[in-house]
N, C-alpha and C. Protein backbone atom coordinates (compact mmCIF):
# COMPACT_ATOMS: atom_id res chain seq x y z
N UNK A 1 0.85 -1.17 0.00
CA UNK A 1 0.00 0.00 0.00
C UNK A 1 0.90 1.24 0.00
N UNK A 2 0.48 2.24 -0.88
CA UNK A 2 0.87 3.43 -0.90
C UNK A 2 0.90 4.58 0.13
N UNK A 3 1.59 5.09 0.96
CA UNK A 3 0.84 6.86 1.74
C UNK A 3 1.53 7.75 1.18
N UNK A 4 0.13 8.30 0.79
CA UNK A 4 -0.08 9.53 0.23
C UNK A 4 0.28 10.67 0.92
N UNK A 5 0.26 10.33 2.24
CA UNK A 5 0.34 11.72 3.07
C UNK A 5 2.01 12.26 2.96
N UNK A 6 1.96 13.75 2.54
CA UNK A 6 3.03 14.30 2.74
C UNK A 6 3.59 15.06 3.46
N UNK A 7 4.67 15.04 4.38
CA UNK A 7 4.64 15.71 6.00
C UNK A 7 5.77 16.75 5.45
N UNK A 8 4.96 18.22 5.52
CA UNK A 8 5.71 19.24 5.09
C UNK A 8 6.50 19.87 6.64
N UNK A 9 7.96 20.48 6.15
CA UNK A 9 8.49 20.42 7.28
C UNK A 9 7.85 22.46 7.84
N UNK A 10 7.20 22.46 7.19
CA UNK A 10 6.55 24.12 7.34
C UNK A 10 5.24 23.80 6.97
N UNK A 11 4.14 24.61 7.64
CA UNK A 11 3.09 25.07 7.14
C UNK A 11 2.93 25.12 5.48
N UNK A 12 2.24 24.50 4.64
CA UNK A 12 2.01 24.86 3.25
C UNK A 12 1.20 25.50 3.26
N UNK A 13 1.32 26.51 2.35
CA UNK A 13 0.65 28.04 2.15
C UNK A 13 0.37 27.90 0.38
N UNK A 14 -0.39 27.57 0.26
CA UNK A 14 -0.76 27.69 -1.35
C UNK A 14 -1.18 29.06 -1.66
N UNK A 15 -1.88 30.16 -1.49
CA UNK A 15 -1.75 31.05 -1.59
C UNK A 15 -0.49 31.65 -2.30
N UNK A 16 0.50 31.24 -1.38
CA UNK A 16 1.37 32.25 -1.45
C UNK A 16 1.81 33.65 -1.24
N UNK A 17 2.96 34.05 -0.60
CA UNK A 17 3.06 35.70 -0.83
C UNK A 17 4.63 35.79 -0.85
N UNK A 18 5.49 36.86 -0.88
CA UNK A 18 6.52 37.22 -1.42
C UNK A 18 7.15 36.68 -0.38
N UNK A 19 6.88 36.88 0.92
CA UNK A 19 8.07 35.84 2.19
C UNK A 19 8.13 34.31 2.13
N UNK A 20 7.08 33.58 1.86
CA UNK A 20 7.66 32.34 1.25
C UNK A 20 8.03 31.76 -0.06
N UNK A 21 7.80 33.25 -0.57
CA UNK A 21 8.97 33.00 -2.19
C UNK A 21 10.17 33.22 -1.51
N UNK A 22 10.34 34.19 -0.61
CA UNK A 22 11.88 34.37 -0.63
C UNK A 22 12.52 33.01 0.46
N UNK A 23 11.97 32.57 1.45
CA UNK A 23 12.06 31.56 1.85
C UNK A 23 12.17 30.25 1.25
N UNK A 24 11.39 30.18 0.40
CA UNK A 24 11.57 28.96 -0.57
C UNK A 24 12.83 28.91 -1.56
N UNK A 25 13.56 30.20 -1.92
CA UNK A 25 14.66 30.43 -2.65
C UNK A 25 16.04 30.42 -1.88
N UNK A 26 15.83 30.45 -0.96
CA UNK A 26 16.56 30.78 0.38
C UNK A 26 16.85 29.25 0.87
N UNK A 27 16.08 28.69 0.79
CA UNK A 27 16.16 27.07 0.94
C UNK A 27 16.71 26.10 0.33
N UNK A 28 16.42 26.75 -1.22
CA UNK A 28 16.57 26.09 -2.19
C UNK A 28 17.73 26.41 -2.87
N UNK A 29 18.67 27.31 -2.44
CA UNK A 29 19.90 28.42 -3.46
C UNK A 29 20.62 27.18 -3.01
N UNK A 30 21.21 26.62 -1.89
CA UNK A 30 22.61 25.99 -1.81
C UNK A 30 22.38 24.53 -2.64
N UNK A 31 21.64 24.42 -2.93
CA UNK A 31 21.67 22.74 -3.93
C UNK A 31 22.07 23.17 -5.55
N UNK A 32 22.32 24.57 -5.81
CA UNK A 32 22.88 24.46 -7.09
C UNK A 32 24.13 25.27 -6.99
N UNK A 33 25.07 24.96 -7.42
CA UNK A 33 26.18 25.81 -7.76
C UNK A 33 26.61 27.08 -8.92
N UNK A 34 27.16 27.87 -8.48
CA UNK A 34 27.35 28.81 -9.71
C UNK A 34 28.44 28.54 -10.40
N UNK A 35 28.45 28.47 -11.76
CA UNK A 35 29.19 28.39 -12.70
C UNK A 35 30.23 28.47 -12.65
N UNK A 36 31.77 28.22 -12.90
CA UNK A 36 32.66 29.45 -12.93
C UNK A 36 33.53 30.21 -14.22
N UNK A 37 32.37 29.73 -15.02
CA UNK A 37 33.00 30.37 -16.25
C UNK A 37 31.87 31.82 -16.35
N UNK A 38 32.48 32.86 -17.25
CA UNK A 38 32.65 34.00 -17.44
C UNK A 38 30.79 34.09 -18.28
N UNK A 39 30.40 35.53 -18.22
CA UNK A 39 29.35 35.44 -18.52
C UNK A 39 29.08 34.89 -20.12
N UNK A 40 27.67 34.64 -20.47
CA UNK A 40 27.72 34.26 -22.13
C UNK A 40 27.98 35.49 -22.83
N UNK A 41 28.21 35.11 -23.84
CA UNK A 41 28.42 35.83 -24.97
C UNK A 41 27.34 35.93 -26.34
N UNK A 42 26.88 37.07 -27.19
CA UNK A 42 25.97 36.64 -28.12
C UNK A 42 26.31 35.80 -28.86
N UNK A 43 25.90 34.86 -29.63
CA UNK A 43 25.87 33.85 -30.81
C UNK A 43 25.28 34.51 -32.14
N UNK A 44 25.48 34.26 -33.10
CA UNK A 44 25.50 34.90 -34.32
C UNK A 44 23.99 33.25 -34.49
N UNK A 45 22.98 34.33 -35.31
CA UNK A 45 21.68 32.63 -35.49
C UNK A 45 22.06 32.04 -36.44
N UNK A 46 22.99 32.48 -37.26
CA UNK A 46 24.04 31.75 -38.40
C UNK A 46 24.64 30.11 -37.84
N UNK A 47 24.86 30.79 -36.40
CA UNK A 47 25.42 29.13 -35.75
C UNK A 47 24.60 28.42 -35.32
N UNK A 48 22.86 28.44 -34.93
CA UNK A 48 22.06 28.09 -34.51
C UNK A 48 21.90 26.51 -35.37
N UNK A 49 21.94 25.47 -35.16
CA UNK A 49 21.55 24.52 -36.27
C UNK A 49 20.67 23.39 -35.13
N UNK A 50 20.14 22.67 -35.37
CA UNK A 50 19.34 21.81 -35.06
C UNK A 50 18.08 22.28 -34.24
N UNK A 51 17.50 23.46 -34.01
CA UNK A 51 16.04 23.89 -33.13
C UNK A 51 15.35 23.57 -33.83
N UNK A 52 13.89 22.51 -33.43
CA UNK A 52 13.28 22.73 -33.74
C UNK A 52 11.89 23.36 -32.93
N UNK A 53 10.98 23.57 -33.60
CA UNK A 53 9.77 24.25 -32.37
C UNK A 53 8.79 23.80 -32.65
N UNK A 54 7.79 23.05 -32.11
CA UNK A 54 6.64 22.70 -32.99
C UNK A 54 5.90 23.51 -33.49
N UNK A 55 4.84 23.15 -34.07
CA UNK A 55 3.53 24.13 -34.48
C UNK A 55 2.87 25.21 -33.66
N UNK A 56 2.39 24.07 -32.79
CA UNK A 56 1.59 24.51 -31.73
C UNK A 56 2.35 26.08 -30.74
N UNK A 57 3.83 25.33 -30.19
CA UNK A 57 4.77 26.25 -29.19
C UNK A 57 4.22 27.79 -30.02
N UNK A 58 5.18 27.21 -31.42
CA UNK A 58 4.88 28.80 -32.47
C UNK A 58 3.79 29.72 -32.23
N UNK A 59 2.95 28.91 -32.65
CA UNK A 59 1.51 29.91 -32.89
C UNK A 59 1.60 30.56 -31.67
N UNK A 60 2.05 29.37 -30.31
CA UNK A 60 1.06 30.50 -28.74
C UNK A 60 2.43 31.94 -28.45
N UNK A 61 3.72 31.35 -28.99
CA UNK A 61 4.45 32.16 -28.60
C UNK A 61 4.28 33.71 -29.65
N UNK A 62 4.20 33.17 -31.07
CA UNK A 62 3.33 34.54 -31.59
C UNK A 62 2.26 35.21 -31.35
N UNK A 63 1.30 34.48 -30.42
CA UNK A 63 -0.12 35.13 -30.02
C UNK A 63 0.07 35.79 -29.02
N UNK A 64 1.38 35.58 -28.37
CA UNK A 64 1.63 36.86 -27.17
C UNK A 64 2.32 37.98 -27.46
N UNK A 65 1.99 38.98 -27.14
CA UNK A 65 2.22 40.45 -27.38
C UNK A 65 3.55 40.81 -26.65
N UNK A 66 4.26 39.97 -25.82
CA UNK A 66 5.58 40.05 -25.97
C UNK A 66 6.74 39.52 -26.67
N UNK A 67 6.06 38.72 -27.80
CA UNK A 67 6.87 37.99 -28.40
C UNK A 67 6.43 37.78 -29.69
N UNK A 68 5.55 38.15 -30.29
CA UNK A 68 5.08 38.42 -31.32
C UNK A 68 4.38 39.46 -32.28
N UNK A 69 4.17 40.10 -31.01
CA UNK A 69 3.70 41.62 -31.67
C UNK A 69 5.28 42.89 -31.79
């Protein structure tokens, strides 16, 4: 048999508000490391080869007015 129950070690707040965003980032920062190479650089889309995007992605990403208008 399965349990389902999940024992959060804090109060879960579905709501949400900006102190347990920052808490949750705050929690969560030391499990990734930062890089140590130098920032990126632009790429020329000349070098771009293998993207593809489907149909669908396309259309919704042109139907938004930050990215298509």
């Amino acid at each position: 048999m399965t349990n389902l129950e999940v024992q959060a070690p804090v109060p879960v707040d579905f709501e949400g508000d900006l102190v347990s965003l920052l808490g949750d980032g705050a929690r969560m920062a030391p499990h990734w490391a930062v890089p140590d190479r130098g920032a990126a650089r632009p790429v020329s889309p000349a070098l771009i080869h293998g993207v593809t995007v489907p149909p669908a992605s396309a259309r919704l990403l042109d139907a938004m007015s930050d990215y298509g208008d």
